[in-house]
Structure formats: C-alpha cells, structure tokens
PDB file of N, CA and C in Angstrom:
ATOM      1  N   UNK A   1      17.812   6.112  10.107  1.00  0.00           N
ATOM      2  CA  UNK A   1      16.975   6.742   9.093  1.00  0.00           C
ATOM      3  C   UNK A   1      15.873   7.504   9.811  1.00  0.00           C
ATOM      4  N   UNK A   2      16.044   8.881   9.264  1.00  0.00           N
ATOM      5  CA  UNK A   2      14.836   9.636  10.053  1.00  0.00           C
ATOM      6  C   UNK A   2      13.481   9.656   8.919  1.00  0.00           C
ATOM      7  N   UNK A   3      11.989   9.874   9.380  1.00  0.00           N
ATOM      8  CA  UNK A   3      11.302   9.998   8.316  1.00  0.00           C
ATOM      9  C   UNK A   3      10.448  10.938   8.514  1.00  0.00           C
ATOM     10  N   UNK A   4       9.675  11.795   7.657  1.00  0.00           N
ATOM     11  CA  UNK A   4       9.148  12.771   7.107  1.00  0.00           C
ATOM     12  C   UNK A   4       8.087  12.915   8.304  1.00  0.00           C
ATOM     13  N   UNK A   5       7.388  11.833   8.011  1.00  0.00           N
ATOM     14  CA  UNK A   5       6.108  11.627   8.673  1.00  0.00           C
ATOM     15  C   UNK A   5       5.609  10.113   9.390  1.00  0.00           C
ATOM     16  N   UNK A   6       6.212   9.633  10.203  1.00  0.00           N
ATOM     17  CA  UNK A   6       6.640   8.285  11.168  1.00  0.00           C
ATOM     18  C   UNK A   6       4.957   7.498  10.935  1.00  0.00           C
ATOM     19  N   UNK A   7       3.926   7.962  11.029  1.00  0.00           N
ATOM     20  CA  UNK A   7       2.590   7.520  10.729  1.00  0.00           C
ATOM     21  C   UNK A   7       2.235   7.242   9.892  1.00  0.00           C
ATOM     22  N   UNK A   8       2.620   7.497   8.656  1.00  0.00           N
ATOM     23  CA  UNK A   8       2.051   7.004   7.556  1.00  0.00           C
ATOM     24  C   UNK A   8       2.774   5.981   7.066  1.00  0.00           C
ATOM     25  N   UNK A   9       4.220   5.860   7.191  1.00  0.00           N
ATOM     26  CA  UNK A   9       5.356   4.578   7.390  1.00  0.00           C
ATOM     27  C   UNK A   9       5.008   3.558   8.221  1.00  0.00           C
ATOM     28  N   UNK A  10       4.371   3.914   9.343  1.00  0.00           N
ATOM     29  CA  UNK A  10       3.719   2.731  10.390  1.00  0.00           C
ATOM     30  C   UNK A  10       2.466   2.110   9.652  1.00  0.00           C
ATOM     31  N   UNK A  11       1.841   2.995   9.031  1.00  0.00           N
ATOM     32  CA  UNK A  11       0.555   2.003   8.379  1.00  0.00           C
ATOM     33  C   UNK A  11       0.892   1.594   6.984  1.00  0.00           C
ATOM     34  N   UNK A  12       1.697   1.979   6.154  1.00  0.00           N
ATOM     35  CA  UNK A  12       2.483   1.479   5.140  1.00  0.00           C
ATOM     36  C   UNK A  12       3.305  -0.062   5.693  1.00  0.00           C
ATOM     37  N   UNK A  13       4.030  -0.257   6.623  1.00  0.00           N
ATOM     38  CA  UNK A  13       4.583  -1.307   7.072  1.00  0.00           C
ATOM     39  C   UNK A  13       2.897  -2.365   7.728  1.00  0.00           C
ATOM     40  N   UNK A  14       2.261  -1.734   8.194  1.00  0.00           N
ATOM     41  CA  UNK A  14       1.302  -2.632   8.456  1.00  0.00           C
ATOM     42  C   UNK A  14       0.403  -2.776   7.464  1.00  0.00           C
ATOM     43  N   UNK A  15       0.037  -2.084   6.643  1.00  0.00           N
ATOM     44  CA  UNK A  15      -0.645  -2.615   5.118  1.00  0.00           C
ATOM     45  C   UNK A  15       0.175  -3.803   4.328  1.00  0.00           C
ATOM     46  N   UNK A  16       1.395  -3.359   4.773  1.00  0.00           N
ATOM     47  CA  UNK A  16       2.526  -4.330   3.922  1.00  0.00           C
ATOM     48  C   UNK A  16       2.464  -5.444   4.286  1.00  0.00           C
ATOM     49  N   UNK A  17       2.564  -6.239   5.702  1.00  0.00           N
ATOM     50  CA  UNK A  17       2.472  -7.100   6.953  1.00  0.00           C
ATOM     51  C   UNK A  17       0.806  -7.957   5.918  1.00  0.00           C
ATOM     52  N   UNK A  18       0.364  -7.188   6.300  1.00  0.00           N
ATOM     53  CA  UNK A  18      -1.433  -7.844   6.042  1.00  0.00           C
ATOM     54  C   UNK A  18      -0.871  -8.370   4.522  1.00  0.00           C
ATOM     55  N   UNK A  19      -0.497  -8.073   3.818  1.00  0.00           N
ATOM     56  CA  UNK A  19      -0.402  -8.229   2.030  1.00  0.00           C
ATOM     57  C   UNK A  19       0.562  -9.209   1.975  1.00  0.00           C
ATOM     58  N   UNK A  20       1.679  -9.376   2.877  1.00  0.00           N
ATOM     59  CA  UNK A  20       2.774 -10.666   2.972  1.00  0.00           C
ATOM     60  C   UNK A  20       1.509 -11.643   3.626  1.00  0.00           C
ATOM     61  N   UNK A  21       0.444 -11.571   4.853  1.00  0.00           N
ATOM     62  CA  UNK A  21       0.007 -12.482   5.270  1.00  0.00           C
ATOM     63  C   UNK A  21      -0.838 -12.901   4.131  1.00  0.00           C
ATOM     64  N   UNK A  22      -1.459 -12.625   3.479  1.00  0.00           N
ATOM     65  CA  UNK A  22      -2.620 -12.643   2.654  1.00  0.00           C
ATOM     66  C   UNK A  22      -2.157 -13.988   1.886  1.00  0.00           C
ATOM     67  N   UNK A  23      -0.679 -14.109   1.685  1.00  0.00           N
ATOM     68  CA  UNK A  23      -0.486 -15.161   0.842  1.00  0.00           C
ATOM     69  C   UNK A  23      -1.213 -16.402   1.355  1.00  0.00           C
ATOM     70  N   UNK A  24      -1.120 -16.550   2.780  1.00  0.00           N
ATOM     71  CA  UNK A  24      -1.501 -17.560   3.391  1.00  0.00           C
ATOM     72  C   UNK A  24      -3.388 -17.977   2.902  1.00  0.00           C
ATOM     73  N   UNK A  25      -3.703 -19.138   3.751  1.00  0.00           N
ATOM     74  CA  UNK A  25      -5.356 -18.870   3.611  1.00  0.00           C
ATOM     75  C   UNK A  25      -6.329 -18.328   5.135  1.00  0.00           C
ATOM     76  N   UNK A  26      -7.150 -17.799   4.794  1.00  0.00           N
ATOM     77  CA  UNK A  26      -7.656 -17.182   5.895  1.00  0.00           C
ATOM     78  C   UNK A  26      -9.289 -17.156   5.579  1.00  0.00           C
ATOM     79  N   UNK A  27      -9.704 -16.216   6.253  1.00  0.00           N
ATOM     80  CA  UNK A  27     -11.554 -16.379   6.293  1.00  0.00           C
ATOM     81  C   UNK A  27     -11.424 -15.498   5.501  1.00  0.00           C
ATOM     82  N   UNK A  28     -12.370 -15.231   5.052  1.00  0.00           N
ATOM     83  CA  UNK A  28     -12.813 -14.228   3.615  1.00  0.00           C
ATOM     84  C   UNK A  28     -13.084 -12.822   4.762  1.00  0.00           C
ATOM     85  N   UNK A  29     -13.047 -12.571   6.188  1.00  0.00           N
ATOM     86  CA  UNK A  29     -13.378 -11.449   6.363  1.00  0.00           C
ATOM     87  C   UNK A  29     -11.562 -10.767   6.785  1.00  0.00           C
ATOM     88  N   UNK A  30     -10.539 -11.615   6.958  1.00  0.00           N
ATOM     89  CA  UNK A  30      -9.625 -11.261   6.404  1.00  0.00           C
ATOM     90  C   UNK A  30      -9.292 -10.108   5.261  1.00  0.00           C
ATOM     91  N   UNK A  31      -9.520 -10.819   4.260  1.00  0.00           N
ATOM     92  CA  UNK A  31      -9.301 -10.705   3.251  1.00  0.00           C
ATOM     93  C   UNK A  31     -10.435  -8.680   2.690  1.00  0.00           C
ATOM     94  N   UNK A  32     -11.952  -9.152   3.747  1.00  0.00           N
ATOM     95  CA  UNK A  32     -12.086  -7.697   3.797  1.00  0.00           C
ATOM     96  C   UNK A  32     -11.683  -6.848   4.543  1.00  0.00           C
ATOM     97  N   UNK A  33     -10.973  -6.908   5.523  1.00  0.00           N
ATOM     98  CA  UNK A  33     -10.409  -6.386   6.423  1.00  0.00           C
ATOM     99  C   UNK A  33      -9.274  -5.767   5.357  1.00  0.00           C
ATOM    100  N   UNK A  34      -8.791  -6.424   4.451  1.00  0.00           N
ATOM    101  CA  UNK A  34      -7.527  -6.258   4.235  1.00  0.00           C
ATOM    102  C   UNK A  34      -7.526  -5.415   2.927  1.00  0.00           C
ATOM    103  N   UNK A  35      -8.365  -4.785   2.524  1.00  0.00           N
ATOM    104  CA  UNK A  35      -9.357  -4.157   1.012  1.00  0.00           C
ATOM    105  C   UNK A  35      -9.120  -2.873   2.218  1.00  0.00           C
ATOM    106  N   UNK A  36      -9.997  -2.806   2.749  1.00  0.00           N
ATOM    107  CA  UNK A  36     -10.260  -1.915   3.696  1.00  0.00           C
ATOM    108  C   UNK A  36      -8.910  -0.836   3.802  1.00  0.00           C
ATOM    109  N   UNK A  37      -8.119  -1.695   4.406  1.00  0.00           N
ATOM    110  CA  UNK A  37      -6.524  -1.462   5.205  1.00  0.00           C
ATOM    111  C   UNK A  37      -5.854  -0.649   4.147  1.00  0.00           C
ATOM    112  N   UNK A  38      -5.565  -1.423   2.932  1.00  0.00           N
ATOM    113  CA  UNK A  38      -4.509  -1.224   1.606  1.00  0.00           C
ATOM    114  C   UNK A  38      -5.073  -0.056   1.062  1.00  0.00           C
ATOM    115  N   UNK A  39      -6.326  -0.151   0.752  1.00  0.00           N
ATOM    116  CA  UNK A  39      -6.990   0.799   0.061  1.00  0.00           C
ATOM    117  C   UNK A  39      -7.216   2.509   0.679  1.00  0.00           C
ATOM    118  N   UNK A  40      -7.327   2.827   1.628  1.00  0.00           N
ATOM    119  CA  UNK A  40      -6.968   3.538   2.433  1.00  0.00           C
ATOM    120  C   UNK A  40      -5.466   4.013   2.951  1.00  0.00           C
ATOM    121  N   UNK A  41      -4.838   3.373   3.257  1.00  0.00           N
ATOM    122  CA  UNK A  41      -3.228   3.540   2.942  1.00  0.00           C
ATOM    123  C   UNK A  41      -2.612   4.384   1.714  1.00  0.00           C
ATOM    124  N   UNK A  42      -3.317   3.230   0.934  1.00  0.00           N
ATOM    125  CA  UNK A  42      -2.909   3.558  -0.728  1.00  0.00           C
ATOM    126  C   UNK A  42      -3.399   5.122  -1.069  1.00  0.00           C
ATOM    127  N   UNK A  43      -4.594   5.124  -0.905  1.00  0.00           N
ATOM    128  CA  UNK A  43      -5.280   6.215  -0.907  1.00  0.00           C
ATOM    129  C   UNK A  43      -4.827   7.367  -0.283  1.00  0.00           C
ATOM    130  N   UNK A  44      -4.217   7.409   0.412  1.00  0.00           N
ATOM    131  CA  UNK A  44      -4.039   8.640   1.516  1.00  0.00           C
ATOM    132  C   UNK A  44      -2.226   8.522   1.137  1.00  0.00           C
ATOM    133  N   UNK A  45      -1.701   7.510   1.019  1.00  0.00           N
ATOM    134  CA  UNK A  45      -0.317   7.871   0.306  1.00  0.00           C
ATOM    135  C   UNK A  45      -0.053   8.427  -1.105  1.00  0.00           C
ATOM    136  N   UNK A  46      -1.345   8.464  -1.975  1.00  0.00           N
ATOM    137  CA  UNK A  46      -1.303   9.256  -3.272  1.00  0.00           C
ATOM    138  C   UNK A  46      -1.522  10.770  -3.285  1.00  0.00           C
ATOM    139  N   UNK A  47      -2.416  10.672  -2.297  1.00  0.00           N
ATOM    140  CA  UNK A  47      -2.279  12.388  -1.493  1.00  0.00           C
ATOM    141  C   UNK A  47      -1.332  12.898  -1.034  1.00  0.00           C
ATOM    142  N   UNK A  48      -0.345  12.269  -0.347  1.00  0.00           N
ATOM    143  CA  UNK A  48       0.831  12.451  -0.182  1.00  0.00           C
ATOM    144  C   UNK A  48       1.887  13.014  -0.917  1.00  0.00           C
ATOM    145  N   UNK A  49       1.816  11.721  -2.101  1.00  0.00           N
ATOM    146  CA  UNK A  49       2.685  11.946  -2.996  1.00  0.00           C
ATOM    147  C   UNK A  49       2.574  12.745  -3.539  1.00  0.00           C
ATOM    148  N   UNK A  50       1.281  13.213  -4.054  1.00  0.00           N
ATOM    149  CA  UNK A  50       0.732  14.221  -5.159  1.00  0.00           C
ATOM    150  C   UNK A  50       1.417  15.843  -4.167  1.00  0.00           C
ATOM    151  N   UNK A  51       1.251  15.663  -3.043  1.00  0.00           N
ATOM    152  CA  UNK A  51       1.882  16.636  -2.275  1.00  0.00           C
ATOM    153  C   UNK A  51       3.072  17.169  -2.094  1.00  0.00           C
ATOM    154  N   UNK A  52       3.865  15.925  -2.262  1.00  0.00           N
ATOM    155  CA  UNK A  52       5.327  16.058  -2.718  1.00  0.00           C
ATOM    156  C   UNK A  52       5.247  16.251  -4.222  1.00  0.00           C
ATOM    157  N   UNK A  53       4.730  16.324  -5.279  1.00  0.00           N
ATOM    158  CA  UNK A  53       4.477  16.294  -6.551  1.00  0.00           C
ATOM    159  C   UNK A  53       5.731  15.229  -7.036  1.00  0.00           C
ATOM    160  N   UNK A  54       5.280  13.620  -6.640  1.00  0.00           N
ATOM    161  CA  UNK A  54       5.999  12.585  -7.240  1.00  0.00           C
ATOM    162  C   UNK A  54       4.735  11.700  -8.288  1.00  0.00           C
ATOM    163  N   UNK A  55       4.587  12.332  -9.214  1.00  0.00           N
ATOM    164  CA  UNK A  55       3.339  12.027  -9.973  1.00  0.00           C
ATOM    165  C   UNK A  55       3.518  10.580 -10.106  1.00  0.00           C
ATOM    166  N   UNK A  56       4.876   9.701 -10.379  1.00  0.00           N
ATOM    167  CA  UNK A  56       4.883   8.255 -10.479  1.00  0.00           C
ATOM    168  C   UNK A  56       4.322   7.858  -9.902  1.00  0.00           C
ATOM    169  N   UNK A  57       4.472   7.801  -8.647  1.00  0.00           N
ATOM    170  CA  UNK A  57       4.481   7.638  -7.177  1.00  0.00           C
ATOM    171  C   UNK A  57       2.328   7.685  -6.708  1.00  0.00           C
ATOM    172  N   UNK A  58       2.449   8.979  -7.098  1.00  0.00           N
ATOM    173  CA  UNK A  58       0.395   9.284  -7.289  1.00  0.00           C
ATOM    174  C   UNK A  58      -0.311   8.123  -7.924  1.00  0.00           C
ATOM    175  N   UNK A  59       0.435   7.972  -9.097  1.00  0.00           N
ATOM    176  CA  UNK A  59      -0.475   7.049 -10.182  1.00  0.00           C
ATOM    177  C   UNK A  59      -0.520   5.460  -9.465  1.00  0.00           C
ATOM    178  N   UNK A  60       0.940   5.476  -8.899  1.00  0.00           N
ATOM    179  CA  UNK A  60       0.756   3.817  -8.688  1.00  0.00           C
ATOM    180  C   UNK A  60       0.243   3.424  -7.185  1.00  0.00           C
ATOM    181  N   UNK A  61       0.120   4.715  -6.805  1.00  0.00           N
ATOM    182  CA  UNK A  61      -0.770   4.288  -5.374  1.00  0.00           C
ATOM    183  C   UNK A  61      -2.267   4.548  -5.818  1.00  0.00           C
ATOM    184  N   UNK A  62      -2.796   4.832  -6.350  1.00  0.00           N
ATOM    185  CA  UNK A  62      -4.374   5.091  -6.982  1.00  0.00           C
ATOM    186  C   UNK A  62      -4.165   3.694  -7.387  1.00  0.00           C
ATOM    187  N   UNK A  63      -3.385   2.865  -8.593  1.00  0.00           N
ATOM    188  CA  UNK A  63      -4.008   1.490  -9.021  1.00  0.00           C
ATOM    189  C   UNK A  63      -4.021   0.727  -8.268  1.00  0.00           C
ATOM    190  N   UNK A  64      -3.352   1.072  -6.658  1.00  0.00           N
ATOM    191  CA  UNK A  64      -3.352  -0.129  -6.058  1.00  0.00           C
ATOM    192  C   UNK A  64      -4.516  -0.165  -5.018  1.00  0.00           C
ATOM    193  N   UNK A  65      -5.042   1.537  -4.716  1.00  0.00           N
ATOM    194  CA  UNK A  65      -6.413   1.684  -4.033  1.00  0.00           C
ATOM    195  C   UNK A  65      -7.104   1.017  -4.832  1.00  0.00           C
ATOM    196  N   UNK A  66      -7.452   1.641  -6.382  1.00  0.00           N
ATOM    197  CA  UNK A  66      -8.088   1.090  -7.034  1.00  0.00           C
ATOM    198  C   UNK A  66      -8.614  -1.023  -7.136  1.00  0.00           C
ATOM    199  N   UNK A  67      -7.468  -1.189  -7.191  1.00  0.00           N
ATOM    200  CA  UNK A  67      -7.001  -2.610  -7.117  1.00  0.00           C
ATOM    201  C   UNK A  67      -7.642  -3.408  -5.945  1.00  0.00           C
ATOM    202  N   UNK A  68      -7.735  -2.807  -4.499  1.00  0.00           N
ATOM    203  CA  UNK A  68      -8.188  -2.763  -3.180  1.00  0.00           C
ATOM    204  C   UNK A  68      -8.972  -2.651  -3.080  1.00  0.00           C
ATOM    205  N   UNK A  69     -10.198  -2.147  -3.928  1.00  0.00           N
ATOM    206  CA  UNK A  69     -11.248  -0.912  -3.684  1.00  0.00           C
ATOM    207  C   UNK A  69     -12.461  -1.997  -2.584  1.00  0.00           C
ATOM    208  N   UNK A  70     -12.236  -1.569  -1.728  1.00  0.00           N
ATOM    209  CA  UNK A  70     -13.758  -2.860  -0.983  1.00  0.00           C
ATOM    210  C   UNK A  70     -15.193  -2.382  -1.211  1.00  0.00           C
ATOM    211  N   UNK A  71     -15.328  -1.281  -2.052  1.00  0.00           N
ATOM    212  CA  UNK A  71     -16.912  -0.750  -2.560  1.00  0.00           C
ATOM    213  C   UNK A  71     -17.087  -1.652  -3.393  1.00  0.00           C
ATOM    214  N   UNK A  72     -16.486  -1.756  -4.381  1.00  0.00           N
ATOM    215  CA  UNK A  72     -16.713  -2.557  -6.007  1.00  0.00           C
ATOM    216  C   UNK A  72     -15.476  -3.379  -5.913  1.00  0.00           C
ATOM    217  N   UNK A  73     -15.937  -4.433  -5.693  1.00  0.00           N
ATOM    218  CA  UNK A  73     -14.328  -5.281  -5.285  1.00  0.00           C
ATOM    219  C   UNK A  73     -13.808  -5.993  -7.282  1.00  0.00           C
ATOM    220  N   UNK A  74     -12.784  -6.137  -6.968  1.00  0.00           N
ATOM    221  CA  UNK A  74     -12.148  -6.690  -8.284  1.00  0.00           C
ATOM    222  C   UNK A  74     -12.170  -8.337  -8.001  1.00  0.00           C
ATOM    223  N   UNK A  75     -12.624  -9.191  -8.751  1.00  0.00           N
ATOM    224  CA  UNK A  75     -12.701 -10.477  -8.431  1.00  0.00           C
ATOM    225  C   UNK A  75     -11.753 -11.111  -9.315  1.00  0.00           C
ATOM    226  N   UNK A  76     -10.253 -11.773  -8.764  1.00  0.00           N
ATOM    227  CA  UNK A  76      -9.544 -12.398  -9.692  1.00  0.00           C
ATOM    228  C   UNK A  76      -9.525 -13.804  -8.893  1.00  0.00           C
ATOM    229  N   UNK A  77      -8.467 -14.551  -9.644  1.00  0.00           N
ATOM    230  CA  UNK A  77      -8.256 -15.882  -8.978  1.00  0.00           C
ATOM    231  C   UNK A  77      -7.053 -15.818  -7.874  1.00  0.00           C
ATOM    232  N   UNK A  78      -6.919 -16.879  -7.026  1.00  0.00           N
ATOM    233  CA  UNK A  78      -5.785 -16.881  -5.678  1.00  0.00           C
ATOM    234  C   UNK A  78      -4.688 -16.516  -6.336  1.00  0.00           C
ATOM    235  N   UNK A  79      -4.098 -16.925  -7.529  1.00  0.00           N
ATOM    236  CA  UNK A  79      -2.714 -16.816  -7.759  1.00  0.00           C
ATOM    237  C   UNK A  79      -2.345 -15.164  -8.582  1.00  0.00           C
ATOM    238  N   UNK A  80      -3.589 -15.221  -9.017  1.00  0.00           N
ATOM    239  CA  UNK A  80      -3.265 -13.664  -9.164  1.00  0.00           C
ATOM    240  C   UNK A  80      -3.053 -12.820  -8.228  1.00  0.00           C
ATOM    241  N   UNK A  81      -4.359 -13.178  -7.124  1.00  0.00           N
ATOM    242  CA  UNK A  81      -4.055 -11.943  -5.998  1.00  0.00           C
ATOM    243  C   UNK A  81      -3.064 -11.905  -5.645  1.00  0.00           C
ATOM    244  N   UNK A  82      -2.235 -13.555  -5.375  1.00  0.00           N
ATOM    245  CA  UNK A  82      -1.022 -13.917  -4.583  1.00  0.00           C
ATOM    246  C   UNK A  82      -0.321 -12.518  -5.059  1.00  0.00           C
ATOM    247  N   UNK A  83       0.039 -12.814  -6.129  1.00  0.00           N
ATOM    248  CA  UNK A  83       1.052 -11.706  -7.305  1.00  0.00           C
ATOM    249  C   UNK A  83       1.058 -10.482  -6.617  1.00  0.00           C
ATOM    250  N   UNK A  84      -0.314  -9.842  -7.084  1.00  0.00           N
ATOM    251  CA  UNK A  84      -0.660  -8.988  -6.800  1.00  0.00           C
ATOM    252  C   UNK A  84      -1.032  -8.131  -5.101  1.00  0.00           C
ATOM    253  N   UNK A  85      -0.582  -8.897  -4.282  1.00  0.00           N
ATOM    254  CA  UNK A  85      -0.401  -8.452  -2.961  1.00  0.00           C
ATOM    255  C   UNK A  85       0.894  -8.659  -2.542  1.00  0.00           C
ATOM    256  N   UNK A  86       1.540  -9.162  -3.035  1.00  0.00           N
ATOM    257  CA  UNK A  86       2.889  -9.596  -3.022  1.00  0.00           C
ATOM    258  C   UNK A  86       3.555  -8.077  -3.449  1.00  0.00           C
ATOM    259  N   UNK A  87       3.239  -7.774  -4.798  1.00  0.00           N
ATOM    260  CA  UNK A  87       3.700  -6.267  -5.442  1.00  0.00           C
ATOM    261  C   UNK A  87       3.290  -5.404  -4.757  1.00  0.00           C
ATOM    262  N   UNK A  88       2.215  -5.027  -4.209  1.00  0.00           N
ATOM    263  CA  UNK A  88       1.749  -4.282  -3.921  1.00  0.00           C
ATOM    264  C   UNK A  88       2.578  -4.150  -2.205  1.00  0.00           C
ATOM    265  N   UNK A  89       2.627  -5.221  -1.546  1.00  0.00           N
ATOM    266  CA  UNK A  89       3.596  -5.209  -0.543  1.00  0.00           C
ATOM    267  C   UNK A  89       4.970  -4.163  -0.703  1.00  0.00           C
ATOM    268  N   UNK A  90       5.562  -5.085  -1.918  1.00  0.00           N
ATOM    269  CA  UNK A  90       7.067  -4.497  -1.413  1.00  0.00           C
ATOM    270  C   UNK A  90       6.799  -2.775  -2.360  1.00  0.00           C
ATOM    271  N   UNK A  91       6.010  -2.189  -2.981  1.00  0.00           N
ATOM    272  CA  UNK A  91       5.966  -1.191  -3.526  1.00  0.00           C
ATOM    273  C   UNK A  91       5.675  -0.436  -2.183  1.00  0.00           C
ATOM    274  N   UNK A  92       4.813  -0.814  -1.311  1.00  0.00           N
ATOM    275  CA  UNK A  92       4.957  -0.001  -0.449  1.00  0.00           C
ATOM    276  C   UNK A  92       6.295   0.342   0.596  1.00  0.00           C
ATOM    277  N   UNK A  93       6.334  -0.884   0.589  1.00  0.00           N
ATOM    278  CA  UNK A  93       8.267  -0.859   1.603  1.00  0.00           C
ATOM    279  C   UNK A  93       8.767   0.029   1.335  1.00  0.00           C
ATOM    280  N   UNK A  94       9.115   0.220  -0.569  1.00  0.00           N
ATOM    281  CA  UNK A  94      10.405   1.012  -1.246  1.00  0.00           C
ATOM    282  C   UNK A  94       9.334   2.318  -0.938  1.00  0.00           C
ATOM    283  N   UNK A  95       8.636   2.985  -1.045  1.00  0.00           N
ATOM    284  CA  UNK A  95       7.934   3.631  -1.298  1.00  0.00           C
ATOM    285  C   UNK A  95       8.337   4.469   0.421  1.00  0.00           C
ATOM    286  N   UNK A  96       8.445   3.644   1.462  1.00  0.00           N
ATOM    287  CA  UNK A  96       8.752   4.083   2.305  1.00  0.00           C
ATOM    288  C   UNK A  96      10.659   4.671   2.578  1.00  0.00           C
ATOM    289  N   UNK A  97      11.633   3.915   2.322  1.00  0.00           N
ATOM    290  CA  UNK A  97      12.492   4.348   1.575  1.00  0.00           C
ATOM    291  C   UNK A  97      12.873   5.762   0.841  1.00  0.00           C
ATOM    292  N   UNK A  98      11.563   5.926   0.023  1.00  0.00           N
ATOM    293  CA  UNK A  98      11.838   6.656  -1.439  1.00  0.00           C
ATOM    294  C   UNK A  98      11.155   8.221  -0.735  1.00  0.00           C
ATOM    295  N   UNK A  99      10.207   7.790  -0.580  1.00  0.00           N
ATOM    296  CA  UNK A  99       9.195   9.217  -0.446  1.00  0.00           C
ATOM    297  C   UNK A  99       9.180   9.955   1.388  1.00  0.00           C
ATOM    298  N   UNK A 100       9.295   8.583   2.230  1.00  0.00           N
ATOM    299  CA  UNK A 100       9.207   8.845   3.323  1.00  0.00           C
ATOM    300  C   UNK A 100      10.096   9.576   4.485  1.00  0.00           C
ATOM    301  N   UNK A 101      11.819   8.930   3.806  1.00  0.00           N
ATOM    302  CA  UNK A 101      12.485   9.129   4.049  1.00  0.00           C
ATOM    303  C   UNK A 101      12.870  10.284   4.192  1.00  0.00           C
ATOM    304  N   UNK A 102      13.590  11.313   5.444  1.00  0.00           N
ATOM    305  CA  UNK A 102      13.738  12.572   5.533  1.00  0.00           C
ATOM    306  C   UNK A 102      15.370  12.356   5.171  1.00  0.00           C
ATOM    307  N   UNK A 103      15.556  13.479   3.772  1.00  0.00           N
ATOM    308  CA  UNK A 103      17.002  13.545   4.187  1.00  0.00           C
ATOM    309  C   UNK A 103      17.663  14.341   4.517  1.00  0.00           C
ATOM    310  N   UNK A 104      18.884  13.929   4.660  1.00  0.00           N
ATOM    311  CA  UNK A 104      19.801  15.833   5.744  1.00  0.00           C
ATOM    312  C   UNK A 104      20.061  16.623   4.586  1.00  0.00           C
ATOM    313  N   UNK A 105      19.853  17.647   5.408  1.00  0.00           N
ATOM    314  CA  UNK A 105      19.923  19.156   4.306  1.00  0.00           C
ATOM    315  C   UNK A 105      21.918  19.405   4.103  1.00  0.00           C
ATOM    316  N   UNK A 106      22.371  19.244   2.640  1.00  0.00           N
ATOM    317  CA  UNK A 106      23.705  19.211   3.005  1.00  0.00           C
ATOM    318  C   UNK A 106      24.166  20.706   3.035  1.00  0.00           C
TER     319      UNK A 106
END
C-alpha cells in the first residue's frame, strides 16, 4: 500500500497507539500529553480532508479535536473516555485506509 502523504499516517498511527494506551491507567500528564497529540492530528487531518473535499471525513475529525481540545478540556468519567478513545482510535486507522491511501491510476 502506497500513501498520499506517509507523515500524516505516521502521526495518525501514533495518535492511535496513545488512544489504545489510554485505556490503561497512567499519570494525568499522560493523559495531557495525549489531548495535545489527538487534537492536533485531528485537527490538521480535517484540513486535509476538507482538502480532498471528504466533508464526512472534515466533520468527524473536528468532533474528535473538539472532543481532545486541551484549552477547555471536556470532563467525562473513565468509562466514557475508555469508549471514546477507543473510537476515536480505530476512526483514525480506517481513516488512514480511506483518505490516505494512494491509489493506482487505472
């Protein structure tokens, strides 16, 4: 599999990595480290998308910056976040797959 743009797939797989670890428990500066990471990713992959004009694709990387945001943080409980970094994980995987992926010109 060849891809579009190999850098933004590398920090997509490592935003992803941090969001599978997250399930675990860790220090709370983890956890900002990891606001930081997603949110920025997220952020800069909706630019992306919006670039490719995959408007799905725009919207659901904004809720998940949004979701991330380490300015105004969202305060839920562990099992939500669990959920919710969990999704936010594999959306990025497919996302790499979907958008990243270069395909051959037939």
């Amino acid at each position: 599999m060849t891809l579009k743009n190999p850098g933004i797939a590398i920090a997509k797989l490592v935003a992803a990595g941090m969001l599978f670890g997250a399930v675990g428990r860790h220090q709370y500066d983890y956890y900002t480290l990891l606001r930081w990471v997603v949110c920025g990713v997220s952020a800069f992959a909706a630019f992306k998308a919006a670039e490719l004009r995959k408007g799905g694709w725009v919207w659901t990387f904004a809720i998940v910056a949004l979701a991330f945001n380490p300015i105004i943080p969202v305060y839920l409980n562990r099992d939500i976040w669990a959920f919710i970094d969990l999704t936010a994980a594999v959306l990025l995987l497919i996302s790499i797959f979907v958008i990243d992926r270069h395909s051959p010109i037939p």
